[in-house]
Protein backbone atom coordinates (compact mmCIF):
# COMPACT_ATOMS: atom_id res chain seq x y z
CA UNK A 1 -2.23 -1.31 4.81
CA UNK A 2 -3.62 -2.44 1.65
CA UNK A 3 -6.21 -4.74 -0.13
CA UNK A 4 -3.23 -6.90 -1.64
CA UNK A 5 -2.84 -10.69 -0.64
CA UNK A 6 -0.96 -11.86 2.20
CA UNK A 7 2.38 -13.60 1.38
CA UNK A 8 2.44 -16.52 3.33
CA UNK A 9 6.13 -17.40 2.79
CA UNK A 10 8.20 -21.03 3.75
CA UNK A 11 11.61 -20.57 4.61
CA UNK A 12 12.97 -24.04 4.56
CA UNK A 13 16.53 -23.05 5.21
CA UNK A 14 19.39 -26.06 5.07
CA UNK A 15 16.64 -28.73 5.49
CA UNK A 16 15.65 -31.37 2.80
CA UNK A 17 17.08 -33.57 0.47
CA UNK A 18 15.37 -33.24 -2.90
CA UNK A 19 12.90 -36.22 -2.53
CA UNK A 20 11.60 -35.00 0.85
CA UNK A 21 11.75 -31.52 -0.74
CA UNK A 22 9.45 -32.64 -3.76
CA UNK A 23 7.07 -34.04 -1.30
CA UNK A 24 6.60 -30.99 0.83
CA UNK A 25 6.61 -28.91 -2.42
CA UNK A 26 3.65 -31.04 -3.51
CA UNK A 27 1.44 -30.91 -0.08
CA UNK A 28 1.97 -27.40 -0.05
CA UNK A 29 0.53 -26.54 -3.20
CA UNK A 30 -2.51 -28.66 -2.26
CA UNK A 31 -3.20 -26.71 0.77
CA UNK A 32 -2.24 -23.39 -1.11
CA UNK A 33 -5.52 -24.30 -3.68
CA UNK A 34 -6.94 -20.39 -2.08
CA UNK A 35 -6.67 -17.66 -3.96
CA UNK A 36 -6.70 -15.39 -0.36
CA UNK A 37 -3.00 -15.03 -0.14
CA UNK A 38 -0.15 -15.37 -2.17
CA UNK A 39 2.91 -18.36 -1.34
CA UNK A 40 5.93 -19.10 -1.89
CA UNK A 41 8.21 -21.37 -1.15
CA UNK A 42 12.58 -21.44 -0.71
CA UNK A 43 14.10 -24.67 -0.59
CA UNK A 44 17.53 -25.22 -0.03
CA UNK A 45 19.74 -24.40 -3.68
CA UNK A 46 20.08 -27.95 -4.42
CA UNK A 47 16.77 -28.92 -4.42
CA UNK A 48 15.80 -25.49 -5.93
CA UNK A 49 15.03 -27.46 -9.75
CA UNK A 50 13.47 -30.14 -8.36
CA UNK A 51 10.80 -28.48 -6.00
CA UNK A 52 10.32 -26.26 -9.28
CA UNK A 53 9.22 -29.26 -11.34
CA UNK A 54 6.77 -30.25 -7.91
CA UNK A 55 5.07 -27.10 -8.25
CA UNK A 56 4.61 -26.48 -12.10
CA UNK A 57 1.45 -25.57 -12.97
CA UNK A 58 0.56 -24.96 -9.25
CA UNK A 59 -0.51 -21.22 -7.91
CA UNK A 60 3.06 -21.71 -5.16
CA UNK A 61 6.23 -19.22 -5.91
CA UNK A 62 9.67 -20.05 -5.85
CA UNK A 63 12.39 -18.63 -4.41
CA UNK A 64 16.03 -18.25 -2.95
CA UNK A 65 17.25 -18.39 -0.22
CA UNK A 66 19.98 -16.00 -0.56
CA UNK A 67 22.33 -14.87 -3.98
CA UNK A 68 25.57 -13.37 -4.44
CA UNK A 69 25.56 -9.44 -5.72
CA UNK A 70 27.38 -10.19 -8.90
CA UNK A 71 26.18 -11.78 -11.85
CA UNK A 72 28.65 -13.68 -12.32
CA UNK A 73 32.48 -14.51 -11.96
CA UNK A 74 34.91 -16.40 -9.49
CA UNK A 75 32.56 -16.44 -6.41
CA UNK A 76 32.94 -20.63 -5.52
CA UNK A 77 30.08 -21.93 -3.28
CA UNK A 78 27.90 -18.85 -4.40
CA UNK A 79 24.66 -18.54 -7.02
CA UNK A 80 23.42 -15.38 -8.51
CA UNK A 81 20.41 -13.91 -9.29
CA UNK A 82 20.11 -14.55 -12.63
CA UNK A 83 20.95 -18.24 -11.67
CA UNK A 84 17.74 -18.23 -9.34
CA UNK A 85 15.65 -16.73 -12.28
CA UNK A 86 16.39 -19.09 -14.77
CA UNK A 87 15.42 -21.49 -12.17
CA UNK A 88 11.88 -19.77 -12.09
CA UNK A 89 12.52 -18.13 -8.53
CA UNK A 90 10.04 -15.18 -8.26
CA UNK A 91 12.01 -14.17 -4.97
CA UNK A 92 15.16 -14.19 -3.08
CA UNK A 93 15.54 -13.98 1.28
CA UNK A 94 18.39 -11.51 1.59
CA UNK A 95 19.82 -9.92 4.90
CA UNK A 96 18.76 -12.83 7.20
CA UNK A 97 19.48 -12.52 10.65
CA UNK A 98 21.25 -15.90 9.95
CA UNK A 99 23.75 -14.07 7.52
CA UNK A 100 23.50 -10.49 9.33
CA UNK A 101 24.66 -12.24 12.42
CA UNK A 102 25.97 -15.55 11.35
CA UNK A 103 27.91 -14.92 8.16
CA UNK A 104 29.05 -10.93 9.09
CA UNK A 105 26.71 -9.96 6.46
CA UNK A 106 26.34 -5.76 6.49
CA UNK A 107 23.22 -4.03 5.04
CA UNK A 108 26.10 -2.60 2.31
CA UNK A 109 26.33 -6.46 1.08
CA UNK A 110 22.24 -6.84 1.39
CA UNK A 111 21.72 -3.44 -1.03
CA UNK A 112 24.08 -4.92 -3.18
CA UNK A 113 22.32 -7.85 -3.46
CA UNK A 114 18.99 -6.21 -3.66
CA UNK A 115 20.58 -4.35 -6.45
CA UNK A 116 21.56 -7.41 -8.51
CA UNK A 117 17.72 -9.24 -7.62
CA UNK A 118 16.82 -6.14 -9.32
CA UNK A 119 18.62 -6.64 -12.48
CA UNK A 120 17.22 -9.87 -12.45
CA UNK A 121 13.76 -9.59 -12.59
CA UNK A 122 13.07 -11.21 -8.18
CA UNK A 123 11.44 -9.05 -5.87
CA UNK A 124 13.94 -9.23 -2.92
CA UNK A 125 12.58 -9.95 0.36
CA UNK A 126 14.71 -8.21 2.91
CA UNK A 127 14.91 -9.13 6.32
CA UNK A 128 15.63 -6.74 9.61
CA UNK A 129 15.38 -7.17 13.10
CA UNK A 130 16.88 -6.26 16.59
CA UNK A 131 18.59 -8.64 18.67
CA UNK A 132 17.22 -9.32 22.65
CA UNK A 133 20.28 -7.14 23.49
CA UNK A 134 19.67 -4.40 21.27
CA UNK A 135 15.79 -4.40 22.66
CA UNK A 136 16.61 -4.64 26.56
CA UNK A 137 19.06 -1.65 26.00
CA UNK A 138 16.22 0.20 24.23
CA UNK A 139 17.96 0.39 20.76
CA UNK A 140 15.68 -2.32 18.87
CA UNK A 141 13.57 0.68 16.59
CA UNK A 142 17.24 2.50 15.62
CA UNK A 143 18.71 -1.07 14.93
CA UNK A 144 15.92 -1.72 12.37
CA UNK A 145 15.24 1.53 11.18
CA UNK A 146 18.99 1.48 10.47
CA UNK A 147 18.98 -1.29 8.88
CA UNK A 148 16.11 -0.92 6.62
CA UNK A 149 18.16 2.69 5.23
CA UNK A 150 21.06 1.13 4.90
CA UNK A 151 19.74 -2.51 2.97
CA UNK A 152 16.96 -0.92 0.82
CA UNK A 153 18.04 0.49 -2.47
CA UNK A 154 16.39 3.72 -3.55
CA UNK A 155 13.43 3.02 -5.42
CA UNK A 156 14.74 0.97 -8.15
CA UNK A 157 12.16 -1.96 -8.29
CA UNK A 158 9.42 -3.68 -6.16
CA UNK A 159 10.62 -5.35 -2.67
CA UNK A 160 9.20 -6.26 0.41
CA UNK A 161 10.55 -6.08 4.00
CA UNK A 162 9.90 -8.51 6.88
CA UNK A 163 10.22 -8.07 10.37
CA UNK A 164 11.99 -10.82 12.15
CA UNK A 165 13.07 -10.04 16.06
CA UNK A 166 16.41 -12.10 16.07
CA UNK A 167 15.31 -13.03 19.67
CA UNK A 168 12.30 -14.92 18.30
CA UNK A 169 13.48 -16.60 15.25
CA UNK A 170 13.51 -20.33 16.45
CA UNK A 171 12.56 -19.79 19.99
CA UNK A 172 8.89 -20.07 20.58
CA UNK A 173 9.00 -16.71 21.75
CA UNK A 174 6.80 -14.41 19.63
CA UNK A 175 6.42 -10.59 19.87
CA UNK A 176 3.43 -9.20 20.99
CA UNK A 177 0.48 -7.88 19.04
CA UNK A 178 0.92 -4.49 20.35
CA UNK A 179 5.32 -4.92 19.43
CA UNK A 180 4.65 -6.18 16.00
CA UNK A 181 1.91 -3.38 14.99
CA UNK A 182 4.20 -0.78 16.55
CA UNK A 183 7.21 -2.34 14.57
CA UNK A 184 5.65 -2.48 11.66
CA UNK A 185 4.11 1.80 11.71
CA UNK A 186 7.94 2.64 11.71
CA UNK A 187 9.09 0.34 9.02
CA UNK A 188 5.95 1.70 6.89
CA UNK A 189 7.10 5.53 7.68
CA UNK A 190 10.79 4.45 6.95
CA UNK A 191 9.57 3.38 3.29
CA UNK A 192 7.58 6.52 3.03
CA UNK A 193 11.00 8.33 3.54
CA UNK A 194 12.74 5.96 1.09
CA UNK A 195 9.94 7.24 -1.66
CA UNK A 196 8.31 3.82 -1.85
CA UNK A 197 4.79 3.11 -2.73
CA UNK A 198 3.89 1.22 0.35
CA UNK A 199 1.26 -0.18 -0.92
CA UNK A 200 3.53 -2.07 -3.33
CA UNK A 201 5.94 -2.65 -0.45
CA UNK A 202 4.40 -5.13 1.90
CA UNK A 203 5.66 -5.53 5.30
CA UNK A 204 6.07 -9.39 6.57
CA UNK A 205 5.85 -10.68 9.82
CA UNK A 206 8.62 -13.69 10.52
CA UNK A 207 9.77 -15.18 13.99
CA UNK A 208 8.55 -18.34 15.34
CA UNK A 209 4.89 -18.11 13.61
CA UNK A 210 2.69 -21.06 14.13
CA UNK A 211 -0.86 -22.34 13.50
CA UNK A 212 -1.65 -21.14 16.98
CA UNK A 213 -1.09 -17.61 16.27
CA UNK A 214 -1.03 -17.11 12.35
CA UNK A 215 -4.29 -15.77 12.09
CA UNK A 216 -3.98 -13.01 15.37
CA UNK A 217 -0.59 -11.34 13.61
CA UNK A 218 -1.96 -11.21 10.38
CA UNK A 219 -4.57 -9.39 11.81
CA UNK A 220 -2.15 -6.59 13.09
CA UNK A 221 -2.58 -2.96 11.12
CA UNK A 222 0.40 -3.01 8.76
CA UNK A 223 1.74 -6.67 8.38
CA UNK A 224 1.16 -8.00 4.83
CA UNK A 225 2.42 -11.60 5.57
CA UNK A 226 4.14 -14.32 6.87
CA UNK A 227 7.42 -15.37 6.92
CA UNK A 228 7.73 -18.61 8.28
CA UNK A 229 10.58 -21.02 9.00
CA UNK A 230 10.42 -24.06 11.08
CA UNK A 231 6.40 -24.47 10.73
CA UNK A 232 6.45 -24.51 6.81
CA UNK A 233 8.83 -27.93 7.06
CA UNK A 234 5.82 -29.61 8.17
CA UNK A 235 3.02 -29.68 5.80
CA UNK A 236 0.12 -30.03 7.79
CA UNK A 237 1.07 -26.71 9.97
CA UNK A 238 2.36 -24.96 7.04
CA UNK A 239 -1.33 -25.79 5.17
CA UNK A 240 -3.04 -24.59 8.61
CA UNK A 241 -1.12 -21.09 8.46
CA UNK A 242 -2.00 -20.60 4.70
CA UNK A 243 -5.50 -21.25 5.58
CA UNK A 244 -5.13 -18.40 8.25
CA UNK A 245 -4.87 -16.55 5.99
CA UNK A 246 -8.44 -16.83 4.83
């Protein structure tokens, strides 16, 4: 797709308290000493500062793990965008099968937010994928492709996409080689409709990735990273995907 550097990205989700959070923050950024891909990190809010401090001076991103589409106002329990920046976040997970399917969250609510990482200066990372009933009932490509339209704001500053399958997030299961490149030709011909350089838009890859098969996805025509969830809580996997990326 393009000469750009992978993003290997951690998605740490509701995991760490900020001590074990400083410590991960810290191995990462020793196994991260490559310049062949780009990483980043998102620790839970709380421990947001902290891992921050970890990875000063260090070539790691930070980022969030979600933000609320207004700047500001009577939102209790939420953070915004601007709150993540002035944190040093870089990027911000929105539209997470998690929250999609979890928390009721519509790609409306995802643009919105996309709108407001915008207007703060992060590069939203948007997340779409099918579920195993959605797939099985042949509807997967119209679920995602739907989802990319209706999440994606219309060229108004850099983003990237990533691919998770719901049915593999946390499973073991992994989609195949040939699902993954064919996934990832539509979601590159869906930005191509949306206007966006694609170059500048890079497709990751997220859904139970491991050590064991890091470096055969990243191979795949079109996928421009990783995003990574339960293998980047454990530093020595997390280090042997980054150095997949190689």
């Amino acid at each position: 797709m393009t000469d750009a550097k992978p993003l290997i990205a951690g998605n740490w989700k509701m995991n760490g308290l900020r001590a074990e959070a400083v410590a991960l923050a810290e191995a990462t950024a020793a196994a991260a000493a490559s310049d062949a891909c780009e990483v980043a990190v998102f620790p839970p809010f709380t421990a947001l500062d902290a891992v921050a401090g970890a990875l000063a001076g260090s070539p790691v991103a930070l980022g969030g793990q979600d933000c609320h589409e207004a700047e500001a106002g009577a939102h209790t329990s939420c953070i915004s965008a601007a709150m993540l920046a002035d944190l040093g976040c870089r990027y911000v997970i929105l539209g997470h099968s998690e929250r999609r399917h979890g928390r009721r969250e519509t790609s409306e609510t995802v643009r919105d937010k996309a709108r407001a990482a915008f207007r703060a200066g992060l590069t939203p990372i948007v997340c779409v994928g099918e579920t195993r009933a959605q797939r099985i009932r042949g509807l997967g490509d119209e679920a995602v492709v739907d989802q990319v339209f209706g999440s994606v704001p219309h060229a108004e500053g850099p983003i990237m996409l990533a691919y998770e399958p719901v049915w593999a997030i946390g499973t073991g299961k992994t989609a195949t080689v040939e699902e993954i490149a064919g996934m990832h030709d539509i979601l590159g011909g869906v930005l191509e409709a949306l206007e966006r350089d694609c170059e500048g838009s890079p497709i990751l890859y997220g859904g139970s990735v491991t050590p064991d098969n890091a470096a055969e996805i990243l191979a795949v025509e079109g996928v421009g990273g990783l995003l990574v969830g339960g293998a980047s809580l454990d530093a020595q996997a997390f280090g042997e995907i980054i150095r997949a990326a190689g």
